[in-house]
Protein backbone atom coordinates (compact mmCIF):
# COMPACT_ATOMS: atom_id res chain seq x y z
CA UNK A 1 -38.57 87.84 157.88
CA UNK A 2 -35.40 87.39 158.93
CA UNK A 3 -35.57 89.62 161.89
CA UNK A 4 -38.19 87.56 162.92
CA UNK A 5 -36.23 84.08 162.40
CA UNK A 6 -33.50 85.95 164.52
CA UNK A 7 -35.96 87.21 167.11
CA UNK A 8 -37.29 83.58 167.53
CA UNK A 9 -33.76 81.87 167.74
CA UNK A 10 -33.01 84.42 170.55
CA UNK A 11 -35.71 83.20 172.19
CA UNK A 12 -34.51 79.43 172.09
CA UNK A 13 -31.01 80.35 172.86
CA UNK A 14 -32.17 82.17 176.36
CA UNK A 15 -34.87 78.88 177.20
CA UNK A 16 -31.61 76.83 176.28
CA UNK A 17 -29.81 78.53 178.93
CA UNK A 18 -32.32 78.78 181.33
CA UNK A 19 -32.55 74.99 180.71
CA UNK A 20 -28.81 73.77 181.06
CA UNK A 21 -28.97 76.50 183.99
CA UNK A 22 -31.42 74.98 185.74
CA UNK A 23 -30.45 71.01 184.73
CA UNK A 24 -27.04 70.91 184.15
CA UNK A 25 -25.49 68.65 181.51
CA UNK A 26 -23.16 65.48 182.22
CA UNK A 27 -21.96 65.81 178.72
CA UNK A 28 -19.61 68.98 179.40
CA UNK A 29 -19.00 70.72 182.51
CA UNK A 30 -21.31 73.84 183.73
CA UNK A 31 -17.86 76.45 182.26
CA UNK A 32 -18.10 74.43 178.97
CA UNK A 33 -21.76 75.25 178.49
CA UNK A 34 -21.46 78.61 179.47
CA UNK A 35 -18.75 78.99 177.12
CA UNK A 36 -20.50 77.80 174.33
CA UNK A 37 -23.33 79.99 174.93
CA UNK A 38 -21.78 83.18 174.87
CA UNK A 39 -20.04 81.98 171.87
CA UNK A 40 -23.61 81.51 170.50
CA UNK A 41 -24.77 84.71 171.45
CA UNK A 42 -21.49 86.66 169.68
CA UNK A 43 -22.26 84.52 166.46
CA UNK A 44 -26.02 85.52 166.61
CA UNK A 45 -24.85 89.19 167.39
CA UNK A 46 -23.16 88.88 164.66
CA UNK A 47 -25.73 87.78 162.60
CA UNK A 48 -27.91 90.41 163.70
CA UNK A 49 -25.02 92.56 162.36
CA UNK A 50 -25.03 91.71 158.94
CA UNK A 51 -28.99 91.40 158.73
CA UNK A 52 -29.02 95.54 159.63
CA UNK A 53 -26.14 96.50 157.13
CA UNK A 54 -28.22 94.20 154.23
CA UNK A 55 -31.30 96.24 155.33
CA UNK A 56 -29.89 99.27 154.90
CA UNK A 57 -28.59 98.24 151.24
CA UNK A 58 -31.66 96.85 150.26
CA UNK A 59 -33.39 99.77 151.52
CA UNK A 60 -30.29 101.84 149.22
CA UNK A 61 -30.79 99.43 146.34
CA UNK A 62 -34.48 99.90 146.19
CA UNK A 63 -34.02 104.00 146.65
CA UNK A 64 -32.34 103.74 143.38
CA UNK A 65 -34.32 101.53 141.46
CA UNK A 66 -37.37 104.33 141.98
CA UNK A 67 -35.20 106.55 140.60
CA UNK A 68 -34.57 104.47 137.42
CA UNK A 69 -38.09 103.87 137.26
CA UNK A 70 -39.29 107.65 137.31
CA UNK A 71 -36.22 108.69 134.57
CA UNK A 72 -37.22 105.75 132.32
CA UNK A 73 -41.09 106.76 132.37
CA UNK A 74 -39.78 109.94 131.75
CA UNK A 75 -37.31 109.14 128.83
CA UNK A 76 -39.49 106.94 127.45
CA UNK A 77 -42.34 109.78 127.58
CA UNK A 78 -39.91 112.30 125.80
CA UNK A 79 -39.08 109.52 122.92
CA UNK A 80 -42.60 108.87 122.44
CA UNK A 81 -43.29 112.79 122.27
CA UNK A 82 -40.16 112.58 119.85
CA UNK A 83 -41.26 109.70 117.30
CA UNK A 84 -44.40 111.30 117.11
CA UNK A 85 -43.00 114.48 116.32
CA UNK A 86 -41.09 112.89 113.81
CA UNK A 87 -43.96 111.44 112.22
CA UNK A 88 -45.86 114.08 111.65
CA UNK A 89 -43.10 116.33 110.28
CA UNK A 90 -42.57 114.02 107.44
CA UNK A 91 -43.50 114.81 104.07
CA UNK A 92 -45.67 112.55 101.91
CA UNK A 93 -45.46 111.34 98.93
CA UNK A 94 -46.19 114.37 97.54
CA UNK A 95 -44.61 117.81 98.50
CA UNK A 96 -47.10 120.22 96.52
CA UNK A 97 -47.84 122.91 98.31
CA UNK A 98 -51.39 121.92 99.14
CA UNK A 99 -50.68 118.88 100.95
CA UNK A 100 -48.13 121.35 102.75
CA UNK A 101 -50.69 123.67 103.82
CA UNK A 102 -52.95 120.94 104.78
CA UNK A 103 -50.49 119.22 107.27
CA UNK A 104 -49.83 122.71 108.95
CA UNK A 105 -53.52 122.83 109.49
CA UNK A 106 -53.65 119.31 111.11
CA UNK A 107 -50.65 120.39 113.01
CA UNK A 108 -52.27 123.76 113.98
C-alpha cells in the first residue's frame, strides 16, 4: 500500500514539475523551484528507502513468526502426547493386580 501511495505521489511530483515548467511561478524564481524539487525528489528517494528496508523486515519478521508457529504446534502436539501418557500410566484407586493387568490390556 505504501508503494502504491509512493508510486502515486511520484506521479504528482513530475505533473508538478511539468506544471511550474511549463507556467512558471511569480512566487519564487524558476532556480528556487527547481531547487525545491530536487529537494522533493531526495526526500521521496528517501522515503522509498526506508519503505524497502521495512519490507524486507517485515518480510524477516513474518519468516520467523512461521517458524514459531510450526514449533508451537509441534510442542504443543508432544505435551498433549505427554499428558495423555501421563494419564493413562496412573494407577487407580486400586493397585491389585487385576486392575493392573486390565490397564495393560487397554494400553495394548
Amino acid at each position: 500500500e505504501l508503494e502504491n501511495q509512493l508510486a502515486a505521489k511520484s506521479k504528482t511530483l513530475d505533473e508538478l514539475k511539468q506544471s511550474l515548467a511549463l507556467n512558471g511561478s511569480a512566487e519564487q524564481t524558476p532556480e528556487a523551484q527547481s531547487l525545491r524539487i530536487a529537494e522533493l525528489y531526495e526526500m521521496m528517494d528517501s522515503i522509498v528507502n526506508q519503505v524497502a528496508q521495512l519490507k524486507a523486515s517485515m518480510q524477516s519478521i513474518l519468516e520467523q513468526w512461521r517458524a514459531y508457529d510450526e514449533i508451537y504446534a509441534e510442542v504443543s502436539l508432544m505435551t498433549a502426547r505427554y499428558l495423555y501418557c501421563i494419564e493413562q500410566c496412573k494407577p487407580g484407586e486400586e493397585a491389585s493386580l487385576e486392575a493392573l493387568k486390565k490397564q495393560v490390556k487397554t494400553l495394548q
